[in-house]
PDBML (XML) file of the C-alpha atoms, coordinates in Angstrom:
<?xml version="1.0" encoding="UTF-8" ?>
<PDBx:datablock datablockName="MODEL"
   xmlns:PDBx="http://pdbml.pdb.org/schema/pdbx-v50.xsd"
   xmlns:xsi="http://www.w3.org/2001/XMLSchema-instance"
   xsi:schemaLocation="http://pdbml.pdb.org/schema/pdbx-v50.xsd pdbx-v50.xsd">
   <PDBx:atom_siteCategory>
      <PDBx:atom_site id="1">
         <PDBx:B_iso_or_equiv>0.00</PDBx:B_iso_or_equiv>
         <PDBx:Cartn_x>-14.045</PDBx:Cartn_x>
         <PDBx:Cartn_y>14.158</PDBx:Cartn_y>
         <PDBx:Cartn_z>10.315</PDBx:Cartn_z>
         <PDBx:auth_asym_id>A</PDBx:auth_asym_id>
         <PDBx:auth_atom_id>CA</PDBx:auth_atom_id>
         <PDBx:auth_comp_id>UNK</PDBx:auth_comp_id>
         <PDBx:auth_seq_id>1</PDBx:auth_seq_id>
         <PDBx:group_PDB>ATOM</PDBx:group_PDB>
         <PDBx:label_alt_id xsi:nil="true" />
         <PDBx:label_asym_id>A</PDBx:label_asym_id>
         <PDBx:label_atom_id>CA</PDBx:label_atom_id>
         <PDBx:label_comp_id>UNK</PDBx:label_comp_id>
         <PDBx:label_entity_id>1</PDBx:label_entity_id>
         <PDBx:label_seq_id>1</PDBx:label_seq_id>
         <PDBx:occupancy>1.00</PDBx:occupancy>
         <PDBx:pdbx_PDB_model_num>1</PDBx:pdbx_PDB_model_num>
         <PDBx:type_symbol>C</PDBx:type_symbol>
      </PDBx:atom_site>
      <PDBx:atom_site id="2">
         <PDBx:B_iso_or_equiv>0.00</PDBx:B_iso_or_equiv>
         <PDBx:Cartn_x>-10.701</PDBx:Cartn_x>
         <PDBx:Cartn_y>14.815</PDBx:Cartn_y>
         <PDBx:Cartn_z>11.704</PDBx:Cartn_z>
         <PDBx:auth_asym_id>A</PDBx:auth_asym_id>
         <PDBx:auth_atom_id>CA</PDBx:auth_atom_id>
         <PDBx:auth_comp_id>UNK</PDBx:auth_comp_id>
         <PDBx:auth_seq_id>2</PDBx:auth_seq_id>
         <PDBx:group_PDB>ATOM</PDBx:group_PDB>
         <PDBx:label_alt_id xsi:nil="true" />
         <PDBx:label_asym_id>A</PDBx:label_asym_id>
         <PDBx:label_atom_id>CA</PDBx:label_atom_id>
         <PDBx:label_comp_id>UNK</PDBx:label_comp_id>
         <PDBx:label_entity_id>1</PDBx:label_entity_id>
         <PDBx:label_seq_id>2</PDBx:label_seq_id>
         <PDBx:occupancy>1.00</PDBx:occupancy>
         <PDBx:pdbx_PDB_model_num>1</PDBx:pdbx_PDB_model_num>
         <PDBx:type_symbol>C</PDBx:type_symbol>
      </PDBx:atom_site>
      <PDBx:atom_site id="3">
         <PDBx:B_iso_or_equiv>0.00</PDBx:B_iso_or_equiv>
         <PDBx:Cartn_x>-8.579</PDBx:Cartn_x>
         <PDBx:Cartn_y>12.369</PDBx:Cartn_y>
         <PDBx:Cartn_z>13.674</PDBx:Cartn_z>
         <PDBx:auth_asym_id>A</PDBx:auth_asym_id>
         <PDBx:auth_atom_id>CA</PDBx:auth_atom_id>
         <PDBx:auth_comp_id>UNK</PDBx:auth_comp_id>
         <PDBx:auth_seq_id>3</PDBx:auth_seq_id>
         <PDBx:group_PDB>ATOM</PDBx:group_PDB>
         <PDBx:label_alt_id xsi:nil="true" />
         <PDBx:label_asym_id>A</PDBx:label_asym_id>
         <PDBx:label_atom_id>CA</PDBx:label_atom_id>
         <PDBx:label_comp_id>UNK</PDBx:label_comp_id>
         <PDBx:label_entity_id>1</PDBx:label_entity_id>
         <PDBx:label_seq_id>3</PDBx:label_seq_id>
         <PDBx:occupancy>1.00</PDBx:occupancy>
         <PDBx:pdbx_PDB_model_num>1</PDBx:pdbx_PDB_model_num>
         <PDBx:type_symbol>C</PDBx:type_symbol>
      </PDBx:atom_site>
      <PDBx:atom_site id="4">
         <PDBx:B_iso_or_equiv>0.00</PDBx:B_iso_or_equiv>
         <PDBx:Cartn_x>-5.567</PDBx:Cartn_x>
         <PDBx:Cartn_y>14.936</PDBx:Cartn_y>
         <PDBx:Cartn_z>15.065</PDBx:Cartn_z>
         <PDBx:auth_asym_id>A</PDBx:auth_asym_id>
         <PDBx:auth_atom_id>CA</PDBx:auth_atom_id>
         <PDBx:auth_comp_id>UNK</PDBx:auth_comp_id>
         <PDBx:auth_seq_id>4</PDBx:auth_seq_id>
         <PDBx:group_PDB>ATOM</PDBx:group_PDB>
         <PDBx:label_alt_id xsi:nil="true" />
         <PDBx:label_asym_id>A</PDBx:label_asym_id>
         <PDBx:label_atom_id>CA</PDBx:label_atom_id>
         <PDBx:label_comp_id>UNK</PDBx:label_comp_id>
         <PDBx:label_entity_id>1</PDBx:label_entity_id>
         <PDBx:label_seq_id>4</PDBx:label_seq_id>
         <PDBx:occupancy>1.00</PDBx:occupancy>
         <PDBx:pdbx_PDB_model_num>1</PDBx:pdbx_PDB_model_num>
         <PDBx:type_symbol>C</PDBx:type_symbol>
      </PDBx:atom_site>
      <PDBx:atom_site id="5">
         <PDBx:B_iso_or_equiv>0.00</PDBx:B_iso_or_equiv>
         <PDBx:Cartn_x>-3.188</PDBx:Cartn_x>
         <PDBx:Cartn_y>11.625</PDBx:Cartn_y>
         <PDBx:Cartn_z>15.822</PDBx:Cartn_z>
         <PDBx:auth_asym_id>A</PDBx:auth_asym_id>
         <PDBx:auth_atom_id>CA</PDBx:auth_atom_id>
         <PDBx:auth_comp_id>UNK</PDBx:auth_comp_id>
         <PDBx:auth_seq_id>5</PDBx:auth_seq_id>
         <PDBx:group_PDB>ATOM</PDBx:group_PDB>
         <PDBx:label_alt_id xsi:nil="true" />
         <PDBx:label_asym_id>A</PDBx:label_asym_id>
         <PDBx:label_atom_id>CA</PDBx:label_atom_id>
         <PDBx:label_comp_id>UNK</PDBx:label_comp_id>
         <PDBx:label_entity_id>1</PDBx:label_entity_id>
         <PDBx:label_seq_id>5</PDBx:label_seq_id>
         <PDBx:occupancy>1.00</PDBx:occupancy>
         <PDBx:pdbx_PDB_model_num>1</PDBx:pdbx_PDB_model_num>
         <PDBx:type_symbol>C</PDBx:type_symbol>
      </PDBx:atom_site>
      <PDBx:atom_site id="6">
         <PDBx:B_iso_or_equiv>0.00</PDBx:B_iso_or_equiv>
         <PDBx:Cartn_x>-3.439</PDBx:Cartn_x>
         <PDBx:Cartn_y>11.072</PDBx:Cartn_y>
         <PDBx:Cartn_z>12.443</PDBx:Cartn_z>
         <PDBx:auth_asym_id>A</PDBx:auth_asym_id>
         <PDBx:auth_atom_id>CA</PDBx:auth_atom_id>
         <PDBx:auth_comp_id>UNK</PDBx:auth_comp_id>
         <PDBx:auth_seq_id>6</PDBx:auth_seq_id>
         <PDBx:group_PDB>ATOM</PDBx:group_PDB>
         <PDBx:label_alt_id xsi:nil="true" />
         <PDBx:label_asym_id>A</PDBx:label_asym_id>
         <PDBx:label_atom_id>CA</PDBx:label_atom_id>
         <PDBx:label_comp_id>UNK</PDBx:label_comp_id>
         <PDBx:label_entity_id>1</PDBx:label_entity_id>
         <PDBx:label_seq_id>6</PDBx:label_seq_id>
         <PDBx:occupancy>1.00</PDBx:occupancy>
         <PDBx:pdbx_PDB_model_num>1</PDBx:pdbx_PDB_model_num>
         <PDBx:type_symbol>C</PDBx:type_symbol>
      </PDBx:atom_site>
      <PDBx:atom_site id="7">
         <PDBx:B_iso_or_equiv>0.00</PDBx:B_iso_or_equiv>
         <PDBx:Cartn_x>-2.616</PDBx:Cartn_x>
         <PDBx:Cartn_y>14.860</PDBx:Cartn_y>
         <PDBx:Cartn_z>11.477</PDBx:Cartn_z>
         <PDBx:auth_asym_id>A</PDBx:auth_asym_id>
         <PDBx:auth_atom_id>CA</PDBx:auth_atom_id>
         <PDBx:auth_comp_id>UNK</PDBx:auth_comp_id>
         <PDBx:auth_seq_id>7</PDBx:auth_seq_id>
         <PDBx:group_PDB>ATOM</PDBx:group_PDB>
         <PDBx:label_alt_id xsi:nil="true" />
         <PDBx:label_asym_id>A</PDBx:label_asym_id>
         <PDBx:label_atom_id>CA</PDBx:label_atom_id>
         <PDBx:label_comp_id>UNK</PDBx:label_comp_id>
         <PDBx:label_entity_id>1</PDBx:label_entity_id>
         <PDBx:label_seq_id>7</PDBx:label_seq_id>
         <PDBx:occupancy>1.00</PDBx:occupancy>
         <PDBx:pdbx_PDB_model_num>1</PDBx:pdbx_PDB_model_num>
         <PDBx:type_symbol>C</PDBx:type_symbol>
      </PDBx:atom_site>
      <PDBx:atom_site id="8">
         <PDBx:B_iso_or_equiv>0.00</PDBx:B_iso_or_equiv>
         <PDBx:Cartn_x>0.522</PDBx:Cartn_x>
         <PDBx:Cartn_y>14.124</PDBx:Cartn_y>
         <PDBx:Cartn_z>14.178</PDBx:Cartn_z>
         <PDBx:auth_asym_id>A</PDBx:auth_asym_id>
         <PDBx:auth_atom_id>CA</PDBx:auth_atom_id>
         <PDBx:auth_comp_id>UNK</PDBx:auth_comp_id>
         <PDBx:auth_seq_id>8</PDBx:auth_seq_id>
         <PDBx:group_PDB>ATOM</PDBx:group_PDB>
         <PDBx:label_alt_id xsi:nil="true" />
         <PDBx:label_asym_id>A</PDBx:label_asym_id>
         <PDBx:label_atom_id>CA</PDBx:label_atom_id>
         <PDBx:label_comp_id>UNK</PDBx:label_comp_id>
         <PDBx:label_entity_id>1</PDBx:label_entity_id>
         <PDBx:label_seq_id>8</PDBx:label_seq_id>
         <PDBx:occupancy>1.00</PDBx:occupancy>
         <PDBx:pdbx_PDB_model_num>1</PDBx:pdbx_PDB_model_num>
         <PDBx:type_symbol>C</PDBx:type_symbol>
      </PDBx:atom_site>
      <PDBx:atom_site id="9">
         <PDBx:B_iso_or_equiv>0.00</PDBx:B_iso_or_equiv>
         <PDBx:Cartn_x>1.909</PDBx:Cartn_x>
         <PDBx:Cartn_y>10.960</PDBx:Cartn_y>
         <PDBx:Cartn_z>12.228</PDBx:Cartn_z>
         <PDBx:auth_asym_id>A</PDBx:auth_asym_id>
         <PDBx:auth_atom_id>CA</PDBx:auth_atom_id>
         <PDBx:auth_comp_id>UNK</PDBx:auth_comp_id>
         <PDBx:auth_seq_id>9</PDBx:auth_seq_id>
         <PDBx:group_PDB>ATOM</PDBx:group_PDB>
         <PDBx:label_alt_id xsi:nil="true" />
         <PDBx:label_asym_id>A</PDBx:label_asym_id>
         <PDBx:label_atom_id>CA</PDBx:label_atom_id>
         <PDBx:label_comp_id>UNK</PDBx:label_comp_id>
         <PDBx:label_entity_id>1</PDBx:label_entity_id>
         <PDBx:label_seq_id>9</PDBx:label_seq_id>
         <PDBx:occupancy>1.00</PDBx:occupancy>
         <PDBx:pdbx_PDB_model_num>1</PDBx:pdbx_PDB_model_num>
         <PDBx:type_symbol>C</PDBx:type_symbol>
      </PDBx:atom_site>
      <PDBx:atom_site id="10">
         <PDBx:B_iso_or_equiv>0.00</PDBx:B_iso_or_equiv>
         <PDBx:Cartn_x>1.966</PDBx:Cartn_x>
         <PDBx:Cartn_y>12.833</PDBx:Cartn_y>
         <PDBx:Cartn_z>8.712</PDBx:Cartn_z>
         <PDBx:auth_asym_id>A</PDBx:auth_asym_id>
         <PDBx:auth_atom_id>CA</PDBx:auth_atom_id>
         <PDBx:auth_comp_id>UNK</PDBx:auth_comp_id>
         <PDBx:auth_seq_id>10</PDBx:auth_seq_id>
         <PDBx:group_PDB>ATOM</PDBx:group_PDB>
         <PDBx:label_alt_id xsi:nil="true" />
         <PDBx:label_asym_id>A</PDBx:label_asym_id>
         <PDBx:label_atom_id>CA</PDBx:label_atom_id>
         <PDBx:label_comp_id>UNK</PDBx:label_comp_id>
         <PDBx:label_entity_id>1</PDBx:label_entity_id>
         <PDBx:label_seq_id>10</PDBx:label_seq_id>
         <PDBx:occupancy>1.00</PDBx:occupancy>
         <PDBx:pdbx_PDB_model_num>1</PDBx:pdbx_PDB_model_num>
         <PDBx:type_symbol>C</PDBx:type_symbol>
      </PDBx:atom_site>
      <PDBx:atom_site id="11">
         <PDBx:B_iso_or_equiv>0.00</PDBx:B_iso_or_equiv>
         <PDBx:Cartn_x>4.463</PDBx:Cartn_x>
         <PDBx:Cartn_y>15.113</PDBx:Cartn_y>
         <PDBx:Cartn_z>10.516</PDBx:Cartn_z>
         <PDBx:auth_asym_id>A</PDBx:auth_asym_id>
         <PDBx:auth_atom_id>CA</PDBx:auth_atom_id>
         <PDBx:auth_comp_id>UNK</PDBx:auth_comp_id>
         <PDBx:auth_seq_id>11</PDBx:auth_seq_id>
         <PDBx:group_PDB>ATOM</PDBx:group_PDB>
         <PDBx:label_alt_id xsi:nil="true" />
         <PDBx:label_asym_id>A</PDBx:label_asym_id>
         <PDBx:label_atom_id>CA</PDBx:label_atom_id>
         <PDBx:label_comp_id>UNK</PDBx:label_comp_id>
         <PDBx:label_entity_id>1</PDBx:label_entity_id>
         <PDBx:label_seq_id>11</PDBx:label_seq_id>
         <PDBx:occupancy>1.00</PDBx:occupancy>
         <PDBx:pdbx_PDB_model_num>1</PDBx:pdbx_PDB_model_num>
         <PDBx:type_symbol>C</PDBx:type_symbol>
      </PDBx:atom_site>
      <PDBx:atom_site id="12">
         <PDBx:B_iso_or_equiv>0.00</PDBx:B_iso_or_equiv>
         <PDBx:Cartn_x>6.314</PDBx:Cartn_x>
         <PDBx:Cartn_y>12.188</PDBx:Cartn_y>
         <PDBx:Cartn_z>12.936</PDBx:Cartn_z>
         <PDBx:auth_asym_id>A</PDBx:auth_asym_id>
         <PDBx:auth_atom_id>CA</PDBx:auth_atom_id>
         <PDBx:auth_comp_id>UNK</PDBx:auth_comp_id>
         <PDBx:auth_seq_id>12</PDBx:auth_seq_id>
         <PDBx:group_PDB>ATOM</PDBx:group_PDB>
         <PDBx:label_alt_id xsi:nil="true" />
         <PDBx:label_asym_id>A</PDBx:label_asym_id>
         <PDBx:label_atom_id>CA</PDBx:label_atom_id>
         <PDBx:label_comp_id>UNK</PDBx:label_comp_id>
         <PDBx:label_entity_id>1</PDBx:label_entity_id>
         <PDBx:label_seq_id>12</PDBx:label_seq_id>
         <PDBx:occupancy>1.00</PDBx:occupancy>
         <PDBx:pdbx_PDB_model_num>1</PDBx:pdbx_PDB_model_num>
         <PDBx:type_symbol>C</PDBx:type_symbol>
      </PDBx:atom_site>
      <PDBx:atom_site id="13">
         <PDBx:B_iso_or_equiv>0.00</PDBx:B_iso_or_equiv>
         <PDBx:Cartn_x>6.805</PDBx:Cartn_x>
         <PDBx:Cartn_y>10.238</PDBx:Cartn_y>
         <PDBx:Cartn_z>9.776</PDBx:Cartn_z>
         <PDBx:auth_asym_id>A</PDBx:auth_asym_id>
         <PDBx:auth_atom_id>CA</PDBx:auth_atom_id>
         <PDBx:auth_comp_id>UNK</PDBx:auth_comp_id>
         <PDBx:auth_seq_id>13</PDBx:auth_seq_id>
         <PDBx:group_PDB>ATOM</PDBx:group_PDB>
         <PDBx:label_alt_id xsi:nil="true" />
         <PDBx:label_asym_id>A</PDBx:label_asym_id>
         <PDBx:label_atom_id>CA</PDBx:label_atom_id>
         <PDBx:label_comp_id>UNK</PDBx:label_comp_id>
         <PDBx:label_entity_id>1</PDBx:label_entity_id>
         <PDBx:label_seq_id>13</PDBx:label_seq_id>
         <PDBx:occupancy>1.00</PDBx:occupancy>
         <PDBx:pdbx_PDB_model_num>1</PDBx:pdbx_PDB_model_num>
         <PDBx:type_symbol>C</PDBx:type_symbol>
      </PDBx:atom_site>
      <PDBx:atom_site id="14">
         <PDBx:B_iso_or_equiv>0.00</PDBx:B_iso_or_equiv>
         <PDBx:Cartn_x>8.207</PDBx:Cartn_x>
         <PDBx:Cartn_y>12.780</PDBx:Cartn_y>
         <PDBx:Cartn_z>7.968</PDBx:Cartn_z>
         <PDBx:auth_asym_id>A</PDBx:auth_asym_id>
         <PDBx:auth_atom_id>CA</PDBx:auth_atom_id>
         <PDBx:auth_comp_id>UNK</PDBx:auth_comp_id>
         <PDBx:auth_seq_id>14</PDBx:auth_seq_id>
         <PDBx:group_PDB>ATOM</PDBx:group_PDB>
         <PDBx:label_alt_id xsi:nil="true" />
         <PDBx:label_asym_id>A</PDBx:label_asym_id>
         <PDBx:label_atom_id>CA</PDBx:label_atom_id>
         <PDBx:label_comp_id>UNK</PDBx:label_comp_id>
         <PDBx:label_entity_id>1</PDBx:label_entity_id>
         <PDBx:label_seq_id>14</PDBx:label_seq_id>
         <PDBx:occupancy>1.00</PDBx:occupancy>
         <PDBx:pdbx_PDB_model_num>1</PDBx:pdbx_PDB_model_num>
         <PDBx:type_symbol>C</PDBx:type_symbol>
      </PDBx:atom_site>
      <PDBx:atom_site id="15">
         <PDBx:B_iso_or_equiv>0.00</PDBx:B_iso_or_equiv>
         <PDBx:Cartn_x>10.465</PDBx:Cartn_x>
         <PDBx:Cartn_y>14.258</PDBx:Cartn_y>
         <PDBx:Cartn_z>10.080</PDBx:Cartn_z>
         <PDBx:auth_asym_id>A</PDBx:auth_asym_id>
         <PDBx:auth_atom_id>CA</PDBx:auth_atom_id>
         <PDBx:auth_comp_id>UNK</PDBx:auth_comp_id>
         <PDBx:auth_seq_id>15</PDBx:auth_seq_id>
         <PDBx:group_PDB>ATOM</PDBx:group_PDB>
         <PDBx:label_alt_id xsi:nil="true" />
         <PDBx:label_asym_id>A</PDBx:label_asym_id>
         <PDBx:label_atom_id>CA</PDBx:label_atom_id>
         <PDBx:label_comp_id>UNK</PDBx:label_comp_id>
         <PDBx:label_entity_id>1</PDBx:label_entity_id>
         <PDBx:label_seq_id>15</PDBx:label_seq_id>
         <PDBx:occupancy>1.00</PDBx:occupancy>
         <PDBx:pdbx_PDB_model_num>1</PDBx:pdbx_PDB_model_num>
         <PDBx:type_symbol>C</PDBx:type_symbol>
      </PDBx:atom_site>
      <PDBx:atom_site id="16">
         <PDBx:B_iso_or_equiv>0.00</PDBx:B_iso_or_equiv>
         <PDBx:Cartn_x>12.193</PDBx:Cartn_x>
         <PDBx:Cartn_y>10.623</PDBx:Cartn_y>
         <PDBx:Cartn_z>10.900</PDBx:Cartn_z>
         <PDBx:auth_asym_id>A</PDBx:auth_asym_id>
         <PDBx:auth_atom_id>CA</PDBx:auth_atom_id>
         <PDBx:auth_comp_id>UNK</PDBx:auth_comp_id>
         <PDBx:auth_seq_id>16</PDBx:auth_seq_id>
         <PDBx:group_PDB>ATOM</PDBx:group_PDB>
         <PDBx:label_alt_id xsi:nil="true" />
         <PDBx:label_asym_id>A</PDBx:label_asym_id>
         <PDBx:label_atom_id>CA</PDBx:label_atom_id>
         <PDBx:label_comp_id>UNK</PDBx:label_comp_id>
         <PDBx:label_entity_id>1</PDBx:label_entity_id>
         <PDBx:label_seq_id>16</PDBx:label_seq_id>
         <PDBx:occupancy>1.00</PDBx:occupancy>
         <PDBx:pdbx_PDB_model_num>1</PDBx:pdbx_PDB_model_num>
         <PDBx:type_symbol>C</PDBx:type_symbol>
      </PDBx:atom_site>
      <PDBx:atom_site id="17">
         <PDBx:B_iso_or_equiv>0.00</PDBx:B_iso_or_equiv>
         <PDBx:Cartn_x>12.295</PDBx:Cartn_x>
         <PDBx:Cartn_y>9.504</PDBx:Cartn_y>
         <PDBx:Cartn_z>7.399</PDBx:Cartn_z>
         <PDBx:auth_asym_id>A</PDBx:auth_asym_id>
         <PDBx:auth_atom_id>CA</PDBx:auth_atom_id>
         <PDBx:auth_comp_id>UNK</PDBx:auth_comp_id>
         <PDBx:auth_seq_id>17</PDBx:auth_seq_id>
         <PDBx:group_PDB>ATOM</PDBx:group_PDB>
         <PDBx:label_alt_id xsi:nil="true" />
         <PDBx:label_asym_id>A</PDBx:label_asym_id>
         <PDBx:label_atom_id>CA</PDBx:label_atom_id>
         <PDBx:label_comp_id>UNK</PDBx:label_comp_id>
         <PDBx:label_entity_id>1</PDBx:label_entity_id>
         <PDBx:label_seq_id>17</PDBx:label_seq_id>
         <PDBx:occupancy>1.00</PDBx:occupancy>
         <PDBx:pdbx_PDB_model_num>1</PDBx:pdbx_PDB_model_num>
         <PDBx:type_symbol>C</PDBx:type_symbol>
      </PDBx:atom_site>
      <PDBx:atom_site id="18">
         <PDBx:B_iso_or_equiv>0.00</PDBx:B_iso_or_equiv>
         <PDBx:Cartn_x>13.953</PDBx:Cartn_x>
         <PDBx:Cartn_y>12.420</PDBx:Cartn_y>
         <PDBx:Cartn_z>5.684</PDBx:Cartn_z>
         <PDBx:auth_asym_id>A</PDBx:auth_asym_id>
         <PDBx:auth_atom_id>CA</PDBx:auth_atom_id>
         <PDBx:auth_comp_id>UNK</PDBx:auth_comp_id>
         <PDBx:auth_seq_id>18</PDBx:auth_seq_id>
         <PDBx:group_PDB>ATOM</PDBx:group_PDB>
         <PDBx:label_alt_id xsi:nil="true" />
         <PDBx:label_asym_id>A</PDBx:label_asym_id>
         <PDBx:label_atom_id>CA</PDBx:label_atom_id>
         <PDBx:label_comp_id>UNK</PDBx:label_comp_id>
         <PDBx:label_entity_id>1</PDBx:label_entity_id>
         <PDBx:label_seq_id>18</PDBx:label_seq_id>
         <PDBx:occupancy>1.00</PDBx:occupancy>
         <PDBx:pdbx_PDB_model_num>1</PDBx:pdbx_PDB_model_num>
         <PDBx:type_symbol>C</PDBx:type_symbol>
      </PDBx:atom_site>
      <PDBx:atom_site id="19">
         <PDBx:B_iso_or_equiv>0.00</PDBx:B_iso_or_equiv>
         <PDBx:Cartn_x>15.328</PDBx:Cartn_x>
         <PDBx:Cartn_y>15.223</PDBx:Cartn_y>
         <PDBx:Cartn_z>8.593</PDBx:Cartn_z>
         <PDBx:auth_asym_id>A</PDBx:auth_asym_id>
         <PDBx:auth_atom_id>CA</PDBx:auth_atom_id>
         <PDBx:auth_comp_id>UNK</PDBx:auth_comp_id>
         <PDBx:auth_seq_id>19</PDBx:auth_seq_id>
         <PDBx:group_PDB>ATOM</PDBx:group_PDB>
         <PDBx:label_alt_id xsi:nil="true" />
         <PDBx:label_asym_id>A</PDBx:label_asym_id>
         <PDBx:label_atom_id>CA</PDBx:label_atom_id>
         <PDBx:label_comp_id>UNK</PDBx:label_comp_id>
         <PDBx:label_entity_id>1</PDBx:label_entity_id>
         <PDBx:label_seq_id>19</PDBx:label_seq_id>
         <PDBx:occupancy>1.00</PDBx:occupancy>
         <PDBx:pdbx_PDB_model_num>1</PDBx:pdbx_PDB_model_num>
         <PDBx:type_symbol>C</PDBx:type_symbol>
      </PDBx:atom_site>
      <PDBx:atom_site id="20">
         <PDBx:B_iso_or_equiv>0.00</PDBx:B_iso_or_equiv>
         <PDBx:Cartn_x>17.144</PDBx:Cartn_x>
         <PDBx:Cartn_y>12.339</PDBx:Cartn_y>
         <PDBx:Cartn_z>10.600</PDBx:Cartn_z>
         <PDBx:auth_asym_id>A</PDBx:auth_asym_id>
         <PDBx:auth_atom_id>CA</PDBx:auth_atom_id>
         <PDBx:auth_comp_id>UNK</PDBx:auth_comp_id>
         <PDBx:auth_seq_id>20</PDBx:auth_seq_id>
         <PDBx:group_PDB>ATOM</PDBx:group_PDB>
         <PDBx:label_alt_id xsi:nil="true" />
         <PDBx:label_asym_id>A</PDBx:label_asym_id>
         <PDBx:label_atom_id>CA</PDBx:label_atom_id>
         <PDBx:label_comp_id>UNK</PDBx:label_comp_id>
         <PDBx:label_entity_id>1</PDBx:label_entity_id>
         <PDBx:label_seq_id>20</PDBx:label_seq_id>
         <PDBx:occupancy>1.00</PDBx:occupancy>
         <PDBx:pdbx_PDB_model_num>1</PDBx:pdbx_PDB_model_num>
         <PDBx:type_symbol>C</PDBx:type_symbol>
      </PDBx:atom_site>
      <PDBx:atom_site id="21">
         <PDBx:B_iso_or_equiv>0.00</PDBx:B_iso_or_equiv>
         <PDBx:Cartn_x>20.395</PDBx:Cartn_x>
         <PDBx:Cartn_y>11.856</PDBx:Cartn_y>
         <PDBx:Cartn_z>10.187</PDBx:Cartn_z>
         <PDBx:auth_asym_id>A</PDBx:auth_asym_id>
         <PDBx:auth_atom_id>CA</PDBx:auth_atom_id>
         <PDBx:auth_comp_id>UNK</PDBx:auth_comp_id>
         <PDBx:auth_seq_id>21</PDBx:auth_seq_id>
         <PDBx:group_PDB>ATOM</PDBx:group_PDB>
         <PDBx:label_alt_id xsi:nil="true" />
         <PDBx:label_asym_id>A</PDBx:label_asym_id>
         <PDBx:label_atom_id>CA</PDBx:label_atom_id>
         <PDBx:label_comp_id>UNK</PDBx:label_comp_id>
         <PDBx:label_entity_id>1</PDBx:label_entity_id>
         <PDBx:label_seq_id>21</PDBx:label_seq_id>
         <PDBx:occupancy>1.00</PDBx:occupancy>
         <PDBx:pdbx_PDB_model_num>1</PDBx:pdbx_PDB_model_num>
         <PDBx:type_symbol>C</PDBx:type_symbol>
      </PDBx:atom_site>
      <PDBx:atom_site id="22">
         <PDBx:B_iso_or_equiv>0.00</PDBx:B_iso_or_equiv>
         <PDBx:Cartn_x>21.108</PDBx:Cartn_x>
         <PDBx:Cartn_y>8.302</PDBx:Cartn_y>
         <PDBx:Cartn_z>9.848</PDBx:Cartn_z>
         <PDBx:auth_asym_id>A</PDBx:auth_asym_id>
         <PDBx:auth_atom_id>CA</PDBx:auth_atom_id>
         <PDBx:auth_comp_id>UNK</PDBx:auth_comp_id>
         <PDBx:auth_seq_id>22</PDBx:auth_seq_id>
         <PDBx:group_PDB>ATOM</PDBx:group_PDB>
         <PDBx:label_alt_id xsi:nil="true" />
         <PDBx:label_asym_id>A</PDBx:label_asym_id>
         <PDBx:label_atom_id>CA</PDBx:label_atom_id>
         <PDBx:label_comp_id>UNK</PDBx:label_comp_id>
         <PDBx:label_entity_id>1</PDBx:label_entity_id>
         <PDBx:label_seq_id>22</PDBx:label_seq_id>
         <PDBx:occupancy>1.00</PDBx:occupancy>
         <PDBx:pdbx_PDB_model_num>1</PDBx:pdbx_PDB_model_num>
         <PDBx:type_symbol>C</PDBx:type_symbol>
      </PDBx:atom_site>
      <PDBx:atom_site id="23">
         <PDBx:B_iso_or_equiv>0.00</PDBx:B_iso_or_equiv>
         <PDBx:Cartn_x>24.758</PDBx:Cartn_x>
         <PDBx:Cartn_y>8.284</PDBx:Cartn_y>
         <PDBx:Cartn_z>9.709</PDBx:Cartn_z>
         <PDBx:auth_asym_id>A</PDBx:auth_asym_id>
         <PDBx:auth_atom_id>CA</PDBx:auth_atom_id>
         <PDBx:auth_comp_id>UNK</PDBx:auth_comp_id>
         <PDBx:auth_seq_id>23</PDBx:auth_seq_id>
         <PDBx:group_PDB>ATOM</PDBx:group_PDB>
         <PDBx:label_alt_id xsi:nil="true" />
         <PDBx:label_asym_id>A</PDBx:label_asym_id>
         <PDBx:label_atom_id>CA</PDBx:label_atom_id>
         <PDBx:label_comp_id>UNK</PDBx:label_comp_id>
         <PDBx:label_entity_id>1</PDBx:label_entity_id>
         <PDBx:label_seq_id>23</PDBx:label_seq_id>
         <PDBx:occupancy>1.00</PDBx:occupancy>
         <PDBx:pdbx_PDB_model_num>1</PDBx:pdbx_PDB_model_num>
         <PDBx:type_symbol>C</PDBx:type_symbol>
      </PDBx:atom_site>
      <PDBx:atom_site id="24">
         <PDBx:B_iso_or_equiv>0.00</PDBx:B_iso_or_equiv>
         <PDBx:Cartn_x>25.058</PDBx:Cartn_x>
         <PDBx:Cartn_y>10.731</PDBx:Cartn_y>
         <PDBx:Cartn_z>12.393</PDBx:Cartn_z>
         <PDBx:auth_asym_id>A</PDBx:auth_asym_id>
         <PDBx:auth_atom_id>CA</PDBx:auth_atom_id>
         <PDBx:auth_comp_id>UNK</PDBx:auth_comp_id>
         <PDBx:auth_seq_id>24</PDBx:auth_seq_id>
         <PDBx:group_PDB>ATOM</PDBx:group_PDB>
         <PDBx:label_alt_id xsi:nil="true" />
         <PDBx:label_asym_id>A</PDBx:label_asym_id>
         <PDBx:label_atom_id>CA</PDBx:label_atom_id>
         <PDBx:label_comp_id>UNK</PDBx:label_comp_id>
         <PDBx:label_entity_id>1</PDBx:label_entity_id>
         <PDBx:label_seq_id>24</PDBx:label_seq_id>
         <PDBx:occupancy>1.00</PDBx:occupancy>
         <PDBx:pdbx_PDB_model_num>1</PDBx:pdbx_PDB_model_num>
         <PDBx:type_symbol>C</PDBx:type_symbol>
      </PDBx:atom_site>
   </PDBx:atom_siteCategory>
</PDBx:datablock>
């Protein structure tokens, strides 16, 4: 009913497409 890893990559995914800095 609940894969946690999955719950994980919603956040991972997130946080390297829009709080990461790609010019710095």
């Amino acid at each position: 009913d609940r894969n946690y890893v999955i719950a994980a990559e919603y956040g991972f995914k997130f946080l390297t497409n829009y709080f990461y800095d790609k010019n710095n």
